[in-house]
PDB file of N, CA and C in Angstrom:
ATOM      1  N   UNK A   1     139.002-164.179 -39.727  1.00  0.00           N
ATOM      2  CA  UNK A   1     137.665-163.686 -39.541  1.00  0.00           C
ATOM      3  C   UNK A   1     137.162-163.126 -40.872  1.00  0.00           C
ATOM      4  N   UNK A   2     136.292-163.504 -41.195  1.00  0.00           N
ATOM      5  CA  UNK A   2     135.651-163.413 -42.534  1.00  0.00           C
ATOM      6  C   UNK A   2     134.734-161.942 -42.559  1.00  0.00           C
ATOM      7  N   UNK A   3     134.651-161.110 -43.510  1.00  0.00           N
ATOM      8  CA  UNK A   3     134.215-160.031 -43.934  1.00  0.00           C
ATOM      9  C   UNK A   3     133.200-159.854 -43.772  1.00  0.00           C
ATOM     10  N   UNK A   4     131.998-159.216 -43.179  1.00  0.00           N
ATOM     11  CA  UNK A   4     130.166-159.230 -44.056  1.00  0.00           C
ATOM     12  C   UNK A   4     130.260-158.317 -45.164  1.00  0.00           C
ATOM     13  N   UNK A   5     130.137-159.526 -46.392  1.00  0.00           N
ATOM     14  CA  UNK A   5     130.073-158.683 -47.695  1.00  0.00           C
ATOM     15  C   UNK A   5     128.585-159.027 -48.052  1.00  0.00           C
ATOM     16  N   UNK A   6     127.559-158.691 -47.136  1.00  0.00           N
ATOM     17  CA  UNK A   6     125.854-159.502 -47.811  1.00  0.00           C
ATOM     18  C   UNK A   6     125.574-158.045 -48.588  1.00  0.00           C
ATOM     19  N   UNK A   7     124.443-158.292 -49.312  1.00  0.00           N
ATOM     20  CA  UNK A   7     123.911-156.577 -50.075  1.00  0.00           C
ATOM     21  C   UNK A   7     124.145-155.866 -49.182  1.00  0.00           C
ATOM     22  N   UNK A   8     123.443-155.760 -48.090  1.00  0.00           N
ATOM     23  CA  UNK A   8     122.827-155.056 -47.184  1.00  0.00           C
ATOM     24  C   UNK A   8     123.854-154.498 -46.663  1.00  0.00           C
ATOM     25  N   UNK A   9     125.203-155.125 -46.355  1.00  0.00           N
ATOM     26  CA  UNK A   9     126.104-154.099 -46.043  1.00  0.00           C
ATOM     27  C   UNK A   9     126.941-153.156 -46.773  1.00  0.00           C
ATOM     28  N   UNK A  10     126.881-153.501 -47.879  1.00  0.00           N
ATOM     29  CA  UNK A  10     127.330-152.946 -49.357  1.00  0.00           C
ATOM     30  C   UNK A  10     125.956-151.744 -49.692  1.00  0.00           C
ATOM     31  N   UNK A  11     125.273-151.534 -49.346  1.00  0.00           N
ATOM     32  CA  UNK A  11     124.272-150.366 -50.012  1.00  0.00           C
ATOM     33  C   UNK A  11     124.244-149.145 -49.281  1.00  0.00           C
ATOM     34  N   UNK A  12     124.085-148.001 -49.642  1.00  0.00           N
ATOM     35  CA  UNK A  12     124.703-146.741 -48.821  1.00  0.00           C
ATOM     36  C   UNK A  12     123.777-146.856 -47.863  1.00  0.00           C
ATOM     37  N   UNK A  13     124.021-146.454 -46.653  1.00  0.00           N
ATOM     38  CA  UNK A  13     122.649-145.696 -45.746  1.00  0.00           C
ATOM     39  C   UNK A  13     121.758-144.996 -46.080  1.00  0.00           C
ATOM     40  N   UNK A  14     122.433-144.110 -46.929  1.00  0.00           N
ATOM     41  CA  UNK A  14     121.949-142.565 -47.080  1.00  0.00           C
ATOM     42  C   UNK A  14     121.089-142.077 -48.510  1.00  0.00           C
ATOM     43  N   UNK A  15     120.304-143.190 -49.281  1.00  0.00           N
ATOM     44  CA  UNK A  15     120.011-142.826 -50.810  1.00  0.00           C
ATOM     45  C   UNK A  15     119.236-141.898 -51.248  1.00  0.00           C
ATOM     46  N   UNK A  16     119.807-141.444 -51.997  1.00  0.00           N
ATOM     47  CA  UNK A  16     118.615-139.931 -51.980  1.00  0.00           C
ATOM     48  C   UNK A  16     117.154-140.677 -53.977  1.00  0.00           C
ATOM     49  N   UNK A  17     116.304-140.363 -53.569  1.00  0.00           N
ATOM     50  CA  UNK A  17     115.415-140.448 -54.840  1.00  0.00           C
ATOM     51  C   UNK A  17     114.891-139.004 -55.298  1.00  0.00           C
ATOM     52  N   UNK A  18     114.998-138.824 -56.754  1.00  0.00           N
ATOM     53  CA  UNK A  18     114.539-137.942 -57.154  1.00  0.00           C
ATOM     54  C   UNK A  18     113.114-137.647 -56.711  1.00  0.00           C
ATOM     55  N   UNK A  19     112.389-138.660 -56.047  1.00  0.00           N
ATOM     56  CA  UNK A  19     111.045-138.188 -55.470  1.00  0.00           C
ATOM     57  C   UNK A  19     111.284-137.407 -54.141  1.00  0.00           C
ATOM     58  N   UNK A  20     112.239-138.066 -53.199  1.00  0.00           N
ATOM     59  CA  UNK A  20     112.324-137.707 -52.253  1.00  0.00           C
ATOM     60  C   UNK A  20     112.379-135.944 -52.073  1.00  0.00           C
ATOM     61  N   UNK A  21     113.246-135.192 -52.926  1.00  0.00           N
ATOM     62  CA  UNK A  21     113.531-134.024 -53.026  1.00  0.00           C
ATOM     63  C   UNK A  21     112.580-133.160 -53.483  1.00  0.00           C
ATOM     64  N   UNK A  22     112.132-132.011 -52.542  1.00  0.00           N
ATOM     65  CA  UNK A  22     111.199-131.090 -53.239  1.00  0.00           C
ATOM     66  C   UNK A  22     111.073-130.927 -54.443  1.00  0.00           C
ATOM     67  N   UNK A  23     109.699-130.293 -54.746  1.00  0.00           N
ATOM     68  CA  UNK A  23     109.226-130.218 -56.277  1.00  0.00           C
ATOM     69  C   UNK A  23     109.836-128.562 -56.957  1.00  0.00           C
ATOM     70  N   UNK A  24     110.217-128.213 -57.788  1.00  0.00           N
ATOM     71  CA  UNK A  24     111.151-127.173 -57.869  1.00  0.00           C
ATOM     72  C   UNK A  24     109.936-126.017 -58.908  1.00  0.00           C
ATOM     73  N   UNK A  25     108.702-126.492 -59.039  1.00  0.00           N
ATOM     74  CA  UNK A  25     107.830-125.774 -60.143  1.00  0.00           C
ATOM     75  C   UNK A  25     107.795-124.180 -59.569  1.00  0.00           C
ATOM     76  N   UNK A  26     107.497-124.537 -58.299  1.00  0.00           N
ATOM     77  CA  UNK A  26     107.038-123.330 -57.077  1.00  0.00           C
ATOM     78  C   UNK A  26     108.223-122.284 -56.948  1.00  0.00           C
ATOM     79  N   UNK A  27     109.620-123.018 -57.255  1.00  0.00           N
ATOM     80  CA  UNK A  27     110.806-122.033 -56.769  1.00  0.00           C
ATOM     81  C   UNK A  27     110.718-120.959 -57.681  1.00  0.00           C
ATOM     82  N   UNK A  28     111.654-119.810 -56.886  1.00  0.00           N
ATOM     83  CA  UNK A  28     111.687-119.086 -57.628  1.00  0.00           C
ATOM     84  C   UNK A  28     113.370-119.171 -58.229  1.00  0.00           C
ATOM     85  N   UNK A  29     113.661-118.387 -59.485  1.00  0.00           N
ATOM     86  CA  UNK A  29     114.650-118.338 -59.830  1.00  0.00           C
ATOM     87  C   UNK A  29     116.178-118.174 -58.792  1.00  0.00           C
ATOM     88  N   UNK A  30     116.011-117.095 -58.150  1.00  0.00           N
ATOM     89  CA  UNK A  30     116.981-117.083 -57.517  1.00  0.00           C
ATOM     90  C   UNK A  30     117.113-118.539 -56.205  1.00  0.00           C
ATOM     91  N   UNK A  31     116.056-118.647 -55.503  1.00  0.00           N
ATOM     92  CA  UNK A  31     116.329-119.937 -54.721  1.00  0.00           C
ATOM     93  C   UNK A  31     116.679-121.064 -55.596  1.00  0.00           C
ATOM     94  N   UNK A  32     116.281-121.130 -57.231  1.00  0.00           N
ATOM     95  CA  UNK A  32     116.790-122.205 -57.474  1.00  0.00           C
ATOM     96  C   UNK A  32     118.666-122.233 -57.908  1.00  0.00           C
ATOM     97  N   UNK A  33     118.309-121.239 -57.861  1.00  0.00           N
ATOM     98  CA  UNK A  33     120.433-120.581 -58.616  1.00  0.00           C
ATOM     99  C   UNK A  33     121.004-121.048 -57.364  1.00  0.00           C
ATOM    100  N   UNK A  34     120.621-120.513 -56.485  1.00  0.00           N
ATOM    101  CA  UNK A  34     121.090-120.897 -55.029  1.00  0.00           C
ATOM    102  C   UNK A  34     120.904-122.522 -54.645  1.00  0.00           C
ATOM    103  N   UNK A  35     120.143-122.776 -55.300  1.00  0.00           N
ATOM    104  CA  UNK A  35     120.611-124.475 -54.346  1.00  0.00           C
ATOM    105  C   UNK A  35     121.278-125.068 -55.875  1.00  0.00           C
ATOM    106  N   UNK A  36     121.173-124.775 -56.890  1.00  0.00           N
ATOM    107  CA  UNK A  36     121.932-125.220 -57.865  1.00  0.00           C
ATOM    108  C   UNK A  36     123.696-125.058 -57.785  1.00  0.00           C
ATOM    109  N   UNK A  37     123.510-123.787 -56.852  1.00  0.00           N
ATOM    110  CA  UNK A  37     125.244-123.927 -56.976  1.00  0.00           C
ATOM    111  C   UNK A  37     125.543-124.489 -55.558  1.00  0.00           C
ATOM    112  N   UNK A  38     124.574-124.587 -54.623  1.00  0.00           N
ATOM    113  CA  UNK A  38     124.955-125.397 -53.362  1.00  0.00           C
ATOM    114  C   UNK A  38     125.727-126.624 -53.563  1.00  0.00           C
ATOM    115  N   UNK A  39     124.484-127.740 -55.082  1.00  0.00           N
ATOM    116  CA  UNK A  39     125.241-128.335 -55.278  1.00  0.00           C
ATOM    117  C   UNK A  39     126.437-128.647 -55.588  1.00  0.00           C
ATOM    118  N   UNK A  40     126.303-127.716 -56.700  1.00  0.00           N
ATOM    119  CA  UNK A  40     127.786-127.655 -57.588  1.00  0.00           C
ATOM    120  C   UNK A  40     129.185-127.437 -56.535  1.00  0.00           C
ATOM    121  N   UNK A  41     129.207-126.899 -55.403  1.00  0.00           N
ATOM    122  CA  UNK A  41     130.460-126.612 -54.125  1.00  0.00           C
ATOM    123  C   UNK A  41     130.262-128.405 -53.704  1.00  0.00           C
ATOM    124  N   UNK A  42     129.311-128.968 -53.547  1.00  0.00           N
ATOM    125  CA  UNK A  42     129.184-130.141 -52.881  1.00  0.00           C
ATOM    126  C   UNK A  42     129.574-131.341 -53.640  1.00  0.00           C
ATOM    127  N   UNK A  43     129.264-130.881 -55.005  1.00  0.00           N
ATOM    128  CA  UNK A  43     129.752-132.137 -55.487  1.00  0.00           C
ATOM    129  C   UNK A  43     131.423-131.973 -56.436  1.00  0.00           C
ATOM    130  N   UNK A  44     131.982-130.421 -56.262  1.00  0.00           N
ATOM    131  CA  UNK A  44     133.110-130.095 -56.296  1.00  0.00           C
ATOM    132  C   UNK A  44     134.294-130.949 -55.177  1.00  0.00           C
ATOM    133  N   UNK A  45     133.111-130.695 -53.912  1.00  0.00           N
ATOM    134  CA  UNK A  45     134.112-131.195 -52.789  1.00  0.00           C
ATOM    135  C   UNK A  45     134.792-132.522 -53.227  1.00  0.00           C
ATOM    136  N   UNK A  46     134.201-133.223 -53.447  1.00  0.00           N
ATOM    137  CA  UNK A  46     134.158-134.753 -54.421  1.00  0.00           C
ATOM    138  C   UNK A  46     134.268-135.509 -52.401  1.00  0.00           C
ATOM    139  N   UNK A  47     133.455-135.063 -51.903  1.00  0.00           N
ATOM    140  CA  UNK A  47     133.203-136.111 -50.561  1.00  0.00           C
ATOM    141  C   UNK A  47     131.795-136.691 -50.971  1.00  0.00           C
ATOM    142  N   UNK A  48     130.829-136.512 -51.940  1.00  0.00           N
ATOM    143  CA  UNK A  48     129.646-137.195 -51.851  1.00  0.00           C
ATOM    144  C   UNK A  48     129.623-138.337 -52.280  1.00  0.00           C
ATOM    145  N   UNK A  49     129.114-139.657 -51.649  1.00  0.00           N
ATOM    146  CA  UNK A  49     129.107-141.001 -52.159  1.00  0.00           C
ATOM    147  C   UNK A  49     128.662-141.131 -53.499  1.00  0.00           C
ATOM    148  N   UNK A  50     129.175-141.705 -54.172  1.00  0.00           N
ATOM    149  CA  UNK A  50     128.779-142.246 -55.608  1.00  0.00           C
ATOM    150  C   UNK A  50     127.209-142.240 -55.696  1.00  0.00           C
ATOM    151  N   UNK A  51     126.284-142.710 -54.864  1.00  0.00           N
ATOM    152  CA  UNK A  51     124.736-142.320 -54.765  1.00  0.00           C
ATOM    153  C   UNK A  51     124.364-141.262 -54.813  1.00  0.00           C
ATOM    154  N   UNK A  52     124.619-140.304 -53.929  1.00  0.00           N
ATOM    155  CA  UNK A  52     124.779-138.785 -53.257  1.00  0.00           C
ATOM    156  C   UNK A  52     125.142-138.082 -54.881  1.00  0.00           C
ATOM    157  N   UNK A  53     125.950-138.810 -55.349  1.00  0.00           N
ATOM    158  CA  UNK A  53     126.308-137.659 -56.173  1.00  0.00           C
ATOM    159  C   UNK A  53     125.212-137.770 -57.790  1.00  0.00           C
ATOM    160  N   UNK A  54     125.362-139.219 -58.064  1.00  0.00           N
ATOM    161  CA  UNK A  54     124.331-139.397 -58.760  1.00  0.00           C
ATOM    162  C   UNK A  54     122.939-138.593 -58.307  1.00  0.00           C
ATOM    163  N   UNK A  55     122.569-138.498 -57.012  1.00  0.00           N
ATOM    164  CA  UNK A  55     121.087-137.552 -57.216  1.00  0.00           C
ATOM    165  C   UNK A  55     121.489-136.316 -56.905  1.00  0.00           C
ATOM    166  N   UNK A  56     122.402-135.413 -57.104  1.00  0.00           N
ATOM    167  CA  UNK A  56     122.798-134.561 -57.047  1.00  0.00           C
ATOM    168  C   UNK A  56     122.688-133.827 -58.378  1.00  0.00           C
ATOM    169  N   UNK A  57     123.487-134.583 -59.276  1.00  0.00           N
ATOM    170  CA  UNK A  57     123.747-134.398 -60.615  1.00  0.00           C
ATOM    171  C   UNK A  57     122.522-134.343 -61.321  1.00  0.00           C
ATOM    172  N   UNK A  58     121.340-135.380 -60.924  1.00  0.00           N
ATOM    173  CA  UNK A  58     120.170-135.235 -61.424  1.00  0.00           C
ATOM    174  C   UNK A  58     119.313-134.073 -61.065  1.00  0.00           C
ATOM    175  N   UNK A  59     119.148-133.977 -59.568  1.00  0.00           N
ATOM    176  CA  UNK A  59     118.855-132.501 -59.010  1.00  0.00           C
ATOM    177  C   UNK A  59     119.373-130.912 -59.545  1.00  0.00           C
ATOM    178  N   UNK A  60     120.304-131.023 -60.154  1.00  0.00           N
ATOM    179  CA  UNK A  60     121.139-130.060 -60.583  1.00  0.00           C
ATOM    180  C   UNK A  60     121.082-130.065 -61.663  1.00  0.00           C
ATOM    181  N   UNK A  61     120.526-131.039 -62.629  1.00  0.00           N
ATOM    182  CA  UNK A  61     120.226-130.898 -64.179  1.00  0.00           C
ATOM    183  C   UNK A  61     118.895-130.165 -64.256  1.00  0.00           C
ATOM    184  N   UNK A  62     118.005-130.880 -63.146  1.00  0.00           N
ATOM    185  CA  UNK A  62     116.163-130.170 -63.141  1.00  0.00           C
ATOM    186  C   UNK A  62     116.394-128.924 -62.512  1.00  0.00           C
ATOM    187  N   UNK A  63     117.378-128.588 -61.986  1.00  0.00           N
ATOM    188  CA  UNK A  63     117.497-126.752 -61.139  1.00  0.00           C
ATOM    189  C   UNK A  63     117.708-126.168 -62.639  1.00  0.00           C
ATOM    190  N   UNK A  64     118.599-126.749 -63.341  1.00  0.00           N
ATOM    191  CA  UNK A  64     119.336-126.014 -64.305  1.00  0.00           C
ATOM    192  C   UNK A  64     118.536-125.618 -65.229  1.00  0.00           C
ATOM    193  N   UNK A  65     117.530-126.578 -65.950  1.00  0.00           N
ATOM    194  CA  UNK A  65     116.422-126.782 -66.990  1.00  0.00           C
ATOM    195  C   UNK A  65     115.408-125.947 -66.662  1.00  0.00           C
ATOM    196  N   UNK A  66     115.029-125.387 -64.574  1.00  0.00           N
ATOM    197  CA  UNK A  66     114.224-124.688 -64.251  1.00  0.00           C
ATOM    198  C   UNK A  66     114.709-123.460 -64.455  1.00  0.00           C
ATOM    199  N   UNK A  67     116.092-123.037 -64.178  1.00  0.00           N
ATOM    200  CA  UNK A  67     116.384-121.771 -64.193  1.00  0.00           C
ATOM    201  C   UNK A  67     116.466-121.236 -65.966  1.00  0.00           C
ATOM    202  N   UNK A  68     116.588-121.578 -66.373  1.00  0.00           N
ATOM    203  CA  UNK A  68     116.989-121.433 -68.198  1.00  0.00           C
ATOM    204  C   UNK A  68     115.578-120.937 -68.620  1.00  0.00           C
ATOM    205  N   UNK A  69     114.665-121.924 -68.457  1.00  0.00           N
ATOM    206  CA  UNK A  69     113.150-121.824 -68.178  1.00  0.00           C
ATOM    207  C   UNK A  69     112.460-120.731 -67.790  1.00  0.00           C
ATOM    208  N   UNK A  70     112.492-120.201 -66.396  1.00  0.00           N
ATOM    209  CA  UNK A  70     112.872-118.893 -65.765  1.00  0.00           C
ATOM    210  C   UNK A  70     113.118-117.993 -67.258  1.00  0.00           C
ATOM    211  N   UNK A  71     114.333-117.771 -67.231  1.00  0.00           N
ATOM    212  CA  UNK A  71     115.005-117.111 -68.102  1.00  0.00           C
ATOM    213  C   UNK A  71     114.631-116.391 -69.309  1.00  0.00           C
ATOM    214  N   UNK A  72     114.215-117.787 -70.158  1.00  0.00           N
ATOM    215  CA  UNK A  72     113.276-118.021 -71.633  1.00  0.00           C
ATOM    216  C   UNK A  72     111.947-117.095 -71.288  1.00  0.00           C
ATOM    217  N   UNK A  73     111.155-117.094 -70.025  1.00  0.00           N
ATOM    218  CA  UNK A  73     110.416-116.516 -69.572  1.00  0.00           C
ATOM    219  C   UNK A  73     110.551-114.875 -69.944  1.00  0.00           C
ATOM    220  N   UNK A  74     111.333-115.173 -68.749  1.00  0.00           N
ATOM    221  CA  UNK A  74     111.874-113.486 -68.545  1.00  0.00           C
ATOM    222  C   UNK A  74     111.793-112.664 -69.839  1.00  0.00           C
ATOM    223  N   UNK A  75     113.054-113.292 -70.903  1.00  0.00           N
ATOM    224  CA  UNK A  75     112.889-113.042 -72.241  1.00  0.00           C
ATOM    225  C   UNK A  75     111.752-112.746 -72.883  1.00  0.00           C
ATOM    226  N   UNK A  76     111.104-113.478 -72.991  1.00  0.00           N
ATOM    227  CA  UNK A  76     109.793-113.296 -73.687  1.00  0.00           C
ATOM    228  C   UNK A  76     108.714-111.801 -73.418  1.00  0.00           C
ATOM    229  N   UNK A  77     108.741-111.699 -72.167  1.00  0.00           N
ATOM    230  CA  UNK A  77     108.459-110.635 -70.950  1.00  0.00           C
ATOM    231  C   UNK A  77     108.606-109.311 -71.534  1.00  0.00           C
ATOM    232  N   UNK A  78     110.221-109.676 -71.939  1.00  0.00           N
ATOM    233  CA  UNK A  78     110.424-107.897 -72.083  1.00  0.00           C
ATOM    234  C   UNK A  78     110.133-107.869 -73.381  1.00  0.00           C
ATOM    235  N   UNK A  79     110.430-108.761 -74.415  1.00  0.00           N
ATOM    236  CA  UNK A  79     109.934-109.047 -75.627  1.00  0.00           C
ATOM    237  C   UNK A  79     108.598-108.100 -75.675  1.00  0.00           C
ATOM    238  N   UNK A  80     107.756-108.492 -75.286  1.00  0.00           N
ATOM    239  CA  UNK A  80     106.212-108.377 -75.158  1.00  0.00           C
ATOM    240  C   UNK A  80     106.335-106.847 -74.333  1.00  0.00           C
ATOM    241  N   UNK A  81     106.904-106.837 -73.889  1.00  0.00           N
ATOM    242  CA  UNK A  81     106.919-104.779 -73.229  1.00  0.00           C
ATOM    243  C   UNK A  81     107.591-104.174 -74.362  1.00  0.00           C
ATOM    244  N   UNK A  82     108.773-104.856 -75.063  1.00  0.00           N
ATOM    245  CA  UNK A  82     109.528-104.180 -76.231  1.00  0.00           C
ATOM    246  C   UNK A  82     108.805-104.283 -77.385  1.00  0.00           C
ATOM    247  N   UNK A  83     107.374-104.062 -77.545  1.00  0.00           N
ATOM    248  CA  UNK A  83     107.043-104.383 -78.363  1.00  0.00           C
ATOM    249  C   UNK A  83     107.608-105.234 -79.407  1.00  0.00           C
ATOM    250  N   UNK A  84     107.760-106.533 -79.439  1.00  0.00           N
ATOM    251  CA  UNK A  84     108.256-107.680 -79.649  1.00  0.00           C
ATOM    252  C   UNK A  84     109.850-107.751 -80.440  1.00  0.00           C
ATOM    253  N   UNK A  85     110.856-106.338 -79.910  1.00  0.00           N
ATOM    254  CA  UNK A  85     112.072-106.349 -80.520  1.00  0.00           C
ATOM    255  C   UNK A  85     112.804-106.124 -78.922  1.00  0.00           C
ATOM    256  N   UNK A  86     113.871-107.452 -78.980  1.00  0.00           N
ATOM    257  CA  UNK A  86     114.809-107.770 -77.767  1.00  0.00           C
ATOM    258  C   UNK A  86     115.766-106.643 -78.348  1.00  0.00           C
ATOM    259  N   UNK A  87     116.259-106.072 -77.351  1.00  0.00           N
ATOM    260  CA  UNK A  87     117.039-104.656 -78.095  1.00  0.00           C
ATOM    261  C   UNK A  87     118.469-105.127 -76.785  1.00  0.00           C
ATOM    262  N   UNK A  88     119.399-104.675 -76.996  1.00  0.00           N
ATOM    263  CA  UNK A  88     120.610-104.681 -75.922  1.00  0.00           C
ATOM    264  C   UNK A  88     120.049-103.214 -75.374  1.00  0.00           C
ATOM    265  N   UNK A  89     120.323-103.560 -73.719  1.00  0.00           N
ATOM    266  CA  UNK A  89     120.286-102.606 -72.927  1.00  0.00           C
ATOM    267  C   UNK A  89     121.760-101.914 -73.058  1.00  0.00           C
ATOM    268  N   UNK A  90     121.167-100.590 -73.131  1.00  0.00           N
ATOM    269  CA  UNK A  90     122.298 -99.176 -72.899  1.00  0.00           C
ATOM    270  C   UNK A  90     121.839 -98.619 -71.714  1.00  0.00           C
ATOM    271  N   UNK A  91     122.793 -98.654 -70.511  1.00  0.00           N
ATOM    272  CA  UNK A  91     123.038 -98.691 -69.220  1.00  0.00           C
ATOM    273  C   UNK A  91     122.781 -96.908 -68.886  1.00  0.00           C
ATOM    274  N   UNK A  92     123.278 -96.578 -70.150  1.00  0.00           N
ATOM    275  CA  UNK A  92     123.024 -95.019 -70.238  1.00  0.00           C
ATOM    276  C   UNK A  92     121.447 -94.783 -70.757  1.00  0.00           C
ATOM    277  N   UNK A  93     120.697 -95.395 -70.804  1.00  0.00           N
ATOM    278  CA  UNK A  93     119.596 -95.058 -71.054  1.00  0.00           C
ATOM    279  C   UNK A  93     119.350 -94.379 -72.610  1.00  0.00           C
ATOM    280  N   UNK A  94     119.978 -94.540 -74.033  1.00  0.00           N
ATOM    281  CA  UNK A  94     119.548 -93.980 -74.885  1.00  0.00           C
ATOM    282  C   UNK A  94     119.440 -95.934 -75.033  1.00  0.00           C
ATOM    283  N   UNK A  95     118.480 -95.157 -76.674  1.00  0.00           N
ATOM    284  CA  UNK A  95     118.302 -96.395 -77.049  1.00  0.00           C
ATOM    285  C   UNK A  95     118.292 -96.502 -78.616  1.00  0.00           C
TER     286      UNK A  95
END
């Protein structure tokens, strides 16, 4: 009895497109930390199909680029309250 090897049975069910997945402009930092490391446990597991993981990895590069982003932000922020000198925080409050 012969195999069905046509495309169609060879292509995952399940393909994810970088369109398909919400737009991440709107998130905020912490929801994006949070689904960034969702991934990272998921594609640790190493159960995601070779597809799955490919848009994973891509999803998780644009979380990553958003949160850094975030970040660079933030920076700038206190910059601009520190009158433009980033100083290390002393937890004790001198400065």
């Amino acid at each position: 009895m012969a195999k069905n090897t046509s495309a169609s049975a060879r292509e995952p069910q399940d393909t994810h497109d970088a369109n398909d997945l919400p737009d991440i402009t709107g998130l905020k930092f912490e929801a994006a930390l949070a689904e960034l490391e969702q991934l990272v446990r998921s594609m640790e597991d190493g159960r995601l199909p070779l597809e799955e993981s490919i848009a994973a990895y891509r999803r998780g590069s644009t979380l990553l680029n958003h949160c850094q982003h975030l970040l660079q932000d933030a920076e700038h922020k206190i910059q601009v309250l520190e009158n433009g000198a980033l100083r290390d925080f002393d937890a004790r409050g001198e400065a």
